[in-house]
N, C-alpha and C. Protein backbone atom coordinates (compact mmCIF):
# COMPACT_ATOMS: atom_id res chain seq x y z
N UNK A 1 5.84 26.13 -14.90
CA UNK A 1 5.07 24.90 -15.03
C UNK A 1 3.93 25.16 -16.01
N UNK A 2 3.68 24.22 -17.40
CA UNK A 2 2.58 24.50 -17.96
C UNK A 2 0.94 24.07 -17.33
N UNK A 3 0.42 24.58 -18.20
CA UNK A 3 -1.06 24.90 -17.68
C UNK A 3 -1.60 23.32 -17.47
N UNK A 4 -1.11 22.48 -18.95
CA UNK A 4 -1.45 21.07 -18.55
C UNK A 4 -0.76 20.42 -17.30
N UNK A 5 0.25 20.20 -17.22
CA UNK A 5 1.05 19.81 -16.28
C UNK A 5 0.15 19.98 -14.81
N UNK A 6 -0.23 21.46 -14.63
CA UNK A 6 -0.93 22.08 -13.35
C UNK A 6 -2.38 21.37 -13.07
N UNK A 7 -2.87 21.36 -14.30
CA UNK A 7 -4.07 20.17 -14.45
C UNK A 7 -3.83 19.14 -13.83
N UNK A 8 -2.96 17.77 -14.58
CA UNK A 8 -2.41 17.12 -14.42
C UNK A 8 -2.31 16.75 -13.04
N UNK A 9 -1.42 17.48 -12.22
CA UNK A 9 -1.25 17.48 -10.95
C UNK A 9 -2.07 17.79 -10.03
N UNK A 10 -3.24 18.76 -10.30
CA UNK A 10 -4.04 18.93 -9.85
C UNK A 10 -5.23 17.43 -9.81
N UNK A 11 -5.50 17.22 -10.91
CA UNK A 11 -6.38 15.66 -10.13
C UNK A 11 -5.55 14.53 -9.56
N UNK A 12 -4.37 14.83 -9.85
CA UNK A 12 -3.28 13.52 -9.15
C UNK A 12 -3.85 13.51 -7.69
N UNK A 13 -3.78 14.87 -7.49
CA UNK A 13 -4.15 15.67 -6.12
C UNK A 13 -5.53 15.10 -5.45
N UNK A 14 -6.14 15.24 -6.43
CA UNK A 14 -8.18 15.12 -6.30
C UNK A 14 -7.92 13.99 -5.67
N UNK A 15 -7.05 12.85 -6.88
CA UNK A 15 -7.20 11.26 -6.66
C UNK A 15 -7.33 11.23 -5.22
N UNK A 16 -5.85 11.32 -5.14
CA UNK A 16 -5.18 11.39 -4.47
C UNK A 16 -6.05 10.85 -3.10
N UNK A 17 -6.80 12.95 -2.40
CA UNK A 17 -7.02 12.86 -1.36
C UNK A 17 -8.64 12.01 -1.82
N UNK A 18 -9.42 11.81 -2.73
CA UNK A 18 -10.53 10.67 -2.40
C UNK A 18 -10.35 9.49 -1.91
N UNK A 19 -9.05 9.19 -2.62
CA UNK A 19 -8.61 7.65 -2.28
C UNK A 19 -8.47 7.07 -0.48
N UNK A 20 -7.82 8.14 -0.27
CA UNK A 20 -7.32 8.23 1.28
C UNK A 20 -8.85 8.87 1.92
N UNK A 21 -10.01 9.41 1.44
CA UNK A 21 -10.75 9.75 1.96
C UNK A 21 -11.75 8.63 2.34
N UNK A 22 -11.77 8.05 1.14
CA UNK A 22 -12.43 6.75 0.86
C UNK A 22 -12.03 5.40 1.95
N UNK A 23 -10.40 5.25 2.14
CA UNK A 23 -10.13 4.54 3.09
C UNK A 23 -10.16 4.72 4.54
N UNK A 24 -10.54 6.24 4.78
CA UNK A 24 -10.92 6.48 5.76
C UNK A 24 -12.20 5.99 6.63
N UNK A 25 -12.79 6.52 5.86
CA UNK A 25 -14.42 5.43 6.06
C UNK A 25 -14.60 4.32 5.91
N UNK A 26 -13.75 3.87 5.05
CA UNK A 26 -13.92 1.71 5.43
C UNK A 26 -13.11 1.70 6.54
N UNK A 27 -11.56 2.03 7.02
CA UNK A 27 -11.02 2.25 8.04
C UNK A 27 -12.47 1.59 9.31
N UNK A 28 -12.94 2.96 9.53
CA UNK A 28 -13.63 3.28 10.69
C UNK A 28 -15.21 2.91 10.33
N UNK A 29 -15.33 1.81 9.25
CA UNK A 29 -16.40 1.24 8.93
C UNK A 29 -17.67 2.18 8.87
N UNK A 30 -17.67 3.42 8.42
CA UNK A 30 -18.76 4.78 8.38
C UNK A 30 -19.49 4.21 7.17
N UNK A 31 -20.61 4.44 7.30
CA UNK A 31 -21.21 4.45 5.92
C UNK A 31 -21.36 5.68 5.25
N UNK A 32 -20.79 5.05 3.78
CA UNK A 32 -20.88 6.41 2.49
C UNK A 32 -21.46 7.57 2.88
N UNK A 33 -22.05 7.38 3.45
CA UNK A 33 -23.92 8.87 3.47
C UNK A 33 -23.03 9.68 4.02
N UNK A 34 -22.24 9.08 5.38
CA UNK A 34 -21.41 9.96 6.27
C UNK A 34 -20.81 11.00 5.51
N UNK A 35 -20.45 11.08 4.62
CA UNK A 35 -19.12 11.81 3.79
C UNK A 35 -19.57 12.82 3.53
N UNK A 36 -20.94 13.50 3.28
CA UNK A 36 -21.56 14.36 2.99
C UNK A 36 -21.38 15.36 3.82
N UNK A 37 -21.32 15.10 5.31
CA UNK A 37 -21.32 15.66 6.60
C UNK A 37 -19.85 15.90 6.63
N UNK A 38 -19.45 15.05 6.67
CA UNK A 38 -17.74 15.29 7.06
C UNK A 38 -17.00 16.27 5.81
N UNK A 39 -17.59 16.64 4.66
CA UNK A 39 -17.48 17.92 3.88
C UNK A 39 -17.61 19.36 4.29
N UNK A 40 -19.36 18.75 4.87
CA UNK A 40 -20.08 20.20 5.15
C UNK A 40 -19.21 20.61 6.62
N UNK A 41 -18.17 19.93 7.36
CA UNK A 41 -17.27 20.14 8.40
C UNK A 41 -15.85 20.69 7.81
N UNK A 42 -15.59 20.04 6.89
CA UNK A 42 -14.44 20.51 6.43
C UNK A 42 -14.93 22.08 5.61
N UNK A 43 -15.63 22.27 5.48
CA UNK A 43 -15.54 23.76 4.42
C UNK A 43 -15.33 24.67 5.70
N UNK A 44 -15.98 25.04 7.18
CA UNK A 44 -16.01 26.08 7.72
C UNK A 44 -13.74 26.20 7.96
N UNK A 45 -13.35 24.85 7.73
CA UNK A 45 -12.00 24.73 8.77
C UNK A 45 -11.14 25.28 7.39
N UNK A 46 -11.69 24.89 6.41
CA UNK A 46 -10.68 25.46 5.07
C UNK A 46 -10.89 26.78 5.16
N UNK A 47 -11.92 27.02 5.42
CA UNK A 47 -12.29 28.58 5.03
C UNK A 47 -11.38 29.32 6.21
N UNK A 48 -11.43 29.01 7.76
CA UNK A 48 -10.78 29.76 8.59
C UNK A 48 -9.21 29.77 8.09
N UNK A 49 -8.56 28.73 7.70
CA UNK A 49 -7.16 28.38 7.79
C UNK A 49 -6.75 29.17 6.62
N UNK A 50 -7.04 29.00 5.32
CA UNK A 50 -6.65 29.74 4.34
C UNK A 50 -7.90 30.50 3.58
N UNK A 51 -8.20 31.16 4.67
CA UNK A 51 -9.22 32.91 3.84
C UNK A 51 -8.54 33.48 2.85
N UNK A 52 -7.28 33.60 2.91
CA UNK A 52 -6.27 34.40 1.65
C UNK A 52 -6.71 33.65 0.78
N UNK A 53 -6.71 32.47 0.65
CA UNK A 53 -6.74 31.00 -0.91
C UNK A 53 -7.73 31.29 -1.26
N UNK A 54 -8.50 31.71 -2.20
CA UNK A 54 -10.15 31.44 -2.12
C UNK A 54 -10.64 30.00 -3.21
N UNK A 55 -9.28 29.57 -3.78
CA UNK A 55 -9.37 28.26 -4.30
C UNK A 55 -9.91 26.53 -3.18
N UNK A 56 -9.22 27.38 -2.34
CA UNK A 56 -9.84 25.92 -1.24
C UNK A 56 -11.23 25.68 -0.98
N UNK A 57 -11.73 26.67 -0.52
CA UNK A 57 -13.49 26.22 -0.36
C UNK A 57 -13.92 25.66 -1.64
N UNK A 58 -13.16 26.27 -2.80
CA UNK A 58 -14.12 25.48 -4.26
C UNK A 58 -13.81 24.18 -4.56
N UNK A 59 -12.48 24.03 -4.34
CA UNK A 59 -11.77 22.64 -4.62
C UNK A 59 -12.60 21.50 -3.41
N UNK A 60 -12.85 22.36 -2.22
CA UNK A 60 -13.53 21.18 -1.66
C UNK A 60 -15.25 21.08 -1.89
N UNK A 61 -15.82 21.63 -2.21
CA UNK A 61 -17.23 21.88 -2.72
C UNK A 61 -16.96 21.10 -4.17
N UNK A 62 -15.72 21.20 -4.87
CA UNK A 62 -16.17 19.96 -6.00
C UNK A 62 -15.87 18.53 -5.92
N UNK A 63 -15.09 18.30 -4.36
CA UNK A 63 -14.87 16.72 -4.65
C UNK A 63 -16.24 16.12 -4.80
N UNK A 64 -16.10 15.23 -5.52
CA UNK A 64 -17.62 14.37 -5.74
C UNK A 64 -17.21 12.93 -4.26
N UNK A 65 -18.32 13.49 -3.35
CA UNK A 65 -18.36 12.38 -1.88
C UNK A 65 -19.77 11.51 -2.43
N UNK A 66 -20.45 11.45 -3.26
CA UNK A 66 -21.54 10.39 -2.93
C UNK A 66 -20.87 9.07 -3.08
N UNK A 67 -22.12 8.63 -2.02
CA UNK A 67 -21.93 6.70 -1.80
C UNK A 67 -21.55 6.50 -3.16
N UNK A 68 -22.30 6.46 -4.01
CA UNK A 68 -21.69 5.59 -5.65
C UNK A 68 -20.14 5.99 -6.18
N UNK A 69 -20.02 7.27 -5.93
CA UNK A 69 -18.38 7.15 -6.21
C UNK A 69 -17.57 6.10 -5.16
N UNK A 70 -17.55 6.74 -3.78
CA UNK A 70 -16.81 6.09 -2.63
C UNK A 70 -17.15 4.58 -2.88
N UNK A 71 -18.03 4.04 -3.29
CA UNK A 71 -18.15 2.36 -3.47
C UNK A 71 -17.40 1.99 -4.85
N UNK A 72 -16.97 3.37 -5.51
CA UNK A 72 -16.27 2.99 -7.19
C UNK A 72 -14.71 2.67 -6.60
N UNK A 73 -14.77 3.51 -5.46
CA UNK A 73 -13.27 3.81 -4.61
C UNK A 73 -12.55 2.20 -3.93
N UNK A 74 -13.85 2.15 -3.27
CA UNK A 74 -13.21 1.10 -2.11
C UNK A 74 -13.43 -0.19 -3.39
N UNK A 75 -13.92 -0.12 -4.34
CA UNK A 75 -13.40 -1.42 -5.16
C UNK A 75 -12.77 -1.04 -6.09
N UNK A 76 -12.10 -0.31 -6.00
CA UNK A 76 -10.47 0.25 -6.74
C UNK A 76 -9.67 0.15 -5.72
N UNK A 77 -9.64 0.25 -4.30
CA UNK A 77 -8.43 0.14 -3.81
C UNK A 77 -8.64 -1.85 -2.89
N UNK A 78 -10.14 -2.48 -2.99
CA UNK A 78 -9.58 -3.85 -2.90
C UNK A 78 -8.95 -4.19 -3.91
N UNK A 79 -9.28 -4.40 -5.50
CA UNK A 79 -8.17 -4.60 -6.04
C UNK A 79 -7.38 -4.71 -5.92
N UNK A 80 -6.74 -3.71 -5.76
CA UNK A 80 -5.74 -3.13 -5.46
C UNK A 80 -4.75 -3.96 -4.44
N UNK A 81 -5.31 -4.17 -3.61
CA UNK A 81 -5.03 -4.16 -2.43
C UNK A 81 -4.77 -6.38 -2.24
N UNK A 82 -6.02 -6.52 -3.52
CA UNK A 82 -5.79 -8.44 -3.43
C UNK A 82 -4.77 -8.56 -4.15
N UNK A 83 -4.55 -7.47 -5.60
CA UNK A 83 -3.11 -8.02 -6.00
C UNK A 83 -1.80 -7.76 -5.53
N UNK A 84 -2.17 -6.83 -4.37
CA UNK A 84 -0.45 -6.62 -3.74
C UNK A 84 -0.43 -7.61 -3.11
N UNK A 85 -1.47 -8.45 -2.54
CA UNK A 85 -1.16 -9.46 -1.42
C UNK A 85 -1.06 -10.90 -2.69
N UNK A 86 -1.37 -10.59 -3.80
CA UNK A 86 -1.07 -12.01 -4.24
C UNK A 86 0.20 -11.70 -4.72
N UNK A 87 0.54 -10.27 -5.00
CA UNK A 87 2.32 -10.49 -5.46
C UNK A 87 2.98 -11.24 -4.43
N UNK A 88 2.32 -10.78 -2.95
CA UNK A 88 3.16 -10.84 -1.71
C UNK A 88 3.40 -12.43 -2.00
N UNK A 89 2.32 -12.85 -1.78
CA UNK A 89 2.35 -14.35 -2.01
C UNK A 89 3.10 -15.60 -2.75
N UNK A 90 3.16 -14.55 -4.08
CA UNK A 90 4.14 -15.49 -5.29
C UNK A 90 5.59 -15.43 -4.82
N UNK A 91 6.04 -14.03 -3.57
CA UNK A 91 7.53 -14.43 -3.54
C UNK A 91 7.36 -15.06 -2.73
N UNK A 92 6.59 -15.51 -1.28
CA UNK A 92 6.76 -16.15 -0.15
C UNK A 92 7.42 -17.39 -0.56
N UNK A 93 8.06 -18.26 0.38
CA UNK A 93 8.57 -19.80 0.49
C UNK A 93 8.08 -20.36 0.45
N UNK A 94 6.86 -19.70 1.55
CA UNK A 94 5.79 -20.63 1.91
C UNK A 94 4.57 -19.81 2.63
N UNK A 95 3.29 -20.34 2.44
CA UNK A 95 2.00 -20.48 3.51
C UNK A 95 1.20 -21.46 3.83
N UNK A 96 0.58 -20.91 4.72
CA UNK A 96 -0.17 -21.47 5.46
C UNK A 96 -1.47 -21.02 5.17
N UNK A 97 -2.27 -21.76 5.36
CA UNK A 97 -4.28 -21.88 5.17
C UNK A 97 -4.90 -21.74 6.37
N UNK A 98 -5.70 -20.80 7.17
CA UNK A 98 -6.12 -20.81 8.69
C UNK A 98 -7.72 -21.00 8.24
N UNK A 99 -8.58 -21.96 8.88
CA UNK A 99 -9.86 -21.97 8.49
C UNK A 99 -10.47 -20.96 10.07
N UNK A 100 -11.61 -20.05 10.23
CA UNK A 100 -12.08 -19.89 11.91
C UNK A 100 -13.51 -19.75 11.20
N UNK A 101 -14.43 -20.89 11.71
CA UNK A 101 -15.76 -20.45 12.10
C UNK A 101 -16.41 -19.74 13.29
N UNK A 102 -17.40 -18.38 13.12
CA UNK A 102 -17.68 -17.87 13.85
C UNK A 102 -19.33 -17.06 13.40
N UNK A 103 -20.03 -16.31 14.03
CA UNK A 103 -20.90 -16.22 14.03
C UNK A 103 -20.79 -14.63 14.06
N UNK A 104 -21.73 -14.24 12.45
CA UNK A 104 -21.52 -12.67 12.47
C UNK A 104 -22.83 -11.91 13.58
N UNK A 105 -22.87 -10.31 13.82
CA UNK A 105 -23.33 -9.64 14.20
C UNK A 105 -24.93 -9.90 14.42
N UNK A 106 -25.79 -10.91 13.54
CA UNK A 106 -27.04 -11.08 13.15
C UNK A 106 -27.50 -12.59 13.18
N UNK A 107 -25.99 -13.88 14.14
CA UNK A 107 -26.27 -14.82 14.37
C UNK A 107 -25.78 -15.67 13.28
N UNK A 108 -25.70 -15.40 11.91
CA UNK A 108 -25.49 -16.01 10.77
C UNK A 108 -24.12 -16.65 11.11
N UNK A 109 -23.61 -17.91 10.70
CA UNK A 109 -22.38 -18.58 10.86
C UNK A 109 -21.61 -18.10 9.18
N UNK A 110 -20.16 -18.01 9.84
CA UNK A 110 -19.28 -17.76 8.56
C UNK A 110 -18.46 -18.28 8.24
N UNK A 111 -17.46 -18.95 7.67
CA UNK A 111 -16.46 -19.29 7.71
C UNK A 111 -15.20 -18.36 7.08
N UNK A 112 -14.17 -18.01 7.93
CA UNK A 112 -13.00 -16.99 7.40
C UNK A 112 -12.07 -17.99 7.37
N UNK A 113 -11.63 -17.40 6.02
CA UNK A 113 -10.15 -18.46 5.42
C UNK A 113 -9.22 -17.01 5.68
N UNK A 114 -7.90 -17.61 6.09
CA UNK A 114 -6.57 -16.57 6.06
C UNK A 114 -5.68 -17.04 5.14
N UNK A 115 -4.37 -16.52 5.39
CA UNK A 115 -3.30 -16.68 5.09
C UNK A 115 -2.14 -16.32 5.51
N UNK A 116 -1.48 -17.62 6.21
CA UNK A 116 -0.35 -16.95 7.04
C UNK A 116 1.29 -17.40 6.43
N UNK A 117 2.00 -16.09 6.00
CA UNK A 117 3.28 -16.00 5.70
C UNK A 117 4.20 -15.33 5.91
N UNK A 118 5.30 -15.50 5.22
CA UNK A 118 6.66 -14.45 5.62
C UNK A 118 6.55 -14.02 4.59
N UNK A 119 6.65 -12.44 4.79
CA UNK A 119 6.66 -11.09 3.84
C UNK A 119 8.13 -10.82 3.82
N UNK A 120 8.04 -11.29 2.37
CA UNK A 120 9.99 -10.93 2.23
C UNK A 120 10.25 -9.75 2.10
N UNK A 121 9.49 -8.80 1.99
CA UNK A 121 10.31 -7.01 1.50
C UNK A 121 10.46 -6.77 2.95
N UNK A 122 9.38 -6.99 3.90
CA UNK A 122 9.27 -6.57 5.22
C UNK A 122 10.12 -7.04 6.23
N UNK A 123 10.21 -8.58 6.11
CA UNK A 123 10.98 -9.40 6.49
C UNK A 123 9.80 -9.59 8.45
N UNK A 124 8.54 -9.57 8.06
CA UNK A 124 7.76 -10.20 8.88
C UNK A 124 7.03 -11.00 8.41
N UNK A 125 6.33 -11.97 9.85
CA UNK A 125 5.26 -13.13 9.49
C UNK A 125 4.36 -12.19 9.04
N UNK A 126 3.08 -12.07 8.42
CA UNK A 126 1.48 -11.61 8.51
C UNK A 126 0.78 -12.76 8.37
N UNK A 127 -0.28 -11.94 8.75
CA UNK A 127 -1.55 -12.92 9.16
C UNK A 127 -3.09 -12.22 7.76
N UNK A 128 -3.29 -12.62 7.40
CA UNK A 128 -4.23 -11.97 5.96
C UNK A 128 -5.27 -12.63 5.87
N UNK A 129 -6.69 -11.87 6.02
CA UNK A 129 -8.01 -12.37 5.67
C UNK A 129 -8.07 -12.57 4.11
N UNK A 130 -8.81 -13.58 3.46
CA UNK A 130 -8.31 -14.05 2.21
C UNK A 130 -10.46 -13.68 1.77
N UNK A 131 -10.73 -14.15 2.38
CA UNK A 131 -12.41 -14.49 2.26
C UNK A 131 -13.29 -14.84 3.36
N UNK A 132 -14.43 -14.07 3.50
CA UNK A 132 -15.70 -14.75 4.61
C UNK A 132 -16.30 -15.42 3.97
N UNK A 133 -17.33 -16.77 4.54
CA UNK A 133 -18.03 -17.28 3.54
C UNK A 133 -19.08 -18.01 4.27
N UNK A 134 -20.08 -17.29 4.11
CA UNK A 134 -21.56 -17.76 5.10
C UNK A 134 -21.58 -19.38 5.00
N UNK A 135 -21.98 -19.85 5.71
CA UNK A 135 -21.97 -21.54 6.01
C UNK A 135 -23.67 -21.69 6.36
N UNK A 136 -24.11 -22.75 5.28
CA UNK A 136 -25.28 -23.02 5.15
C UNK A 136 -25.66 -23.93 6.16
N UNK A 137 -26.36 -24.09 6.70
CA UNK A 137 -26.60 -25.45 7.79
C UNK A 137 -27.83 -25.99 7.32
């Protein structure tokens, strides 16, 4: 395998695990800062598991975890993530529009629009948050 190639594959790699690192913490709604910590946890467990590697502790000491990347992340994978659901959309037959007003964490009223269809690759209904949208009174 050439040296580029190994490159190559090697940040495929990087992407890779930020991406999924990144969705981890919106997942479980953590804030960015968290990530710093959950590094300084992962180096003692790399280090026990593969002491022979001495490439692992460095590879994880260079992912870049600050908030400003991980916020470059999670709006690379909504993107992402609105145009798979609008492909989804262009094959559907059909949808549906769900309006629900409700009241966030701090009292403020919101209004959430969905979208409910049949996912033809899947061959299920879903149910899809489309937008929140504070409601002025």
């Amino acid at each position: 395998m050439s040296v580029t190639r190994k490159i190559g594959r090697g940040r495929q790699n990087r992407n890779l695990i930020l991406i999924q690192y990144t969705g981890t913490l919106n997942k479980y709604q953590k804030p960015f800062l968290d990530s710093e910590i959950v590094k300084e946890c992962m180096l003692p467990v790399v280090t026990t598991l593969f002491e022979e590697k001495k490439g692992g502790v460095s590879a994880i000491q260079s992912i870049p975890l600050s908030a400003r990347s991980n916020t470059q992340r999670t709006e690379i994978l909504a993107v992402d993530i609105k145009n798979t659901l609008f492909k989804l959309l262009q094959k559907a037959l059909c949808y549906a529009i769900a309006l629900d007003e409700s009241c966030d964490i701090v009292d403020e009223e919101q209004m959430s629009i969905f979208v409910r269809f049949l996912d033809i690759t899947r061959q299920i209904f879903r149910k899809e948050l489309l937008t929140n949208i504070a409601v002025k009174r």
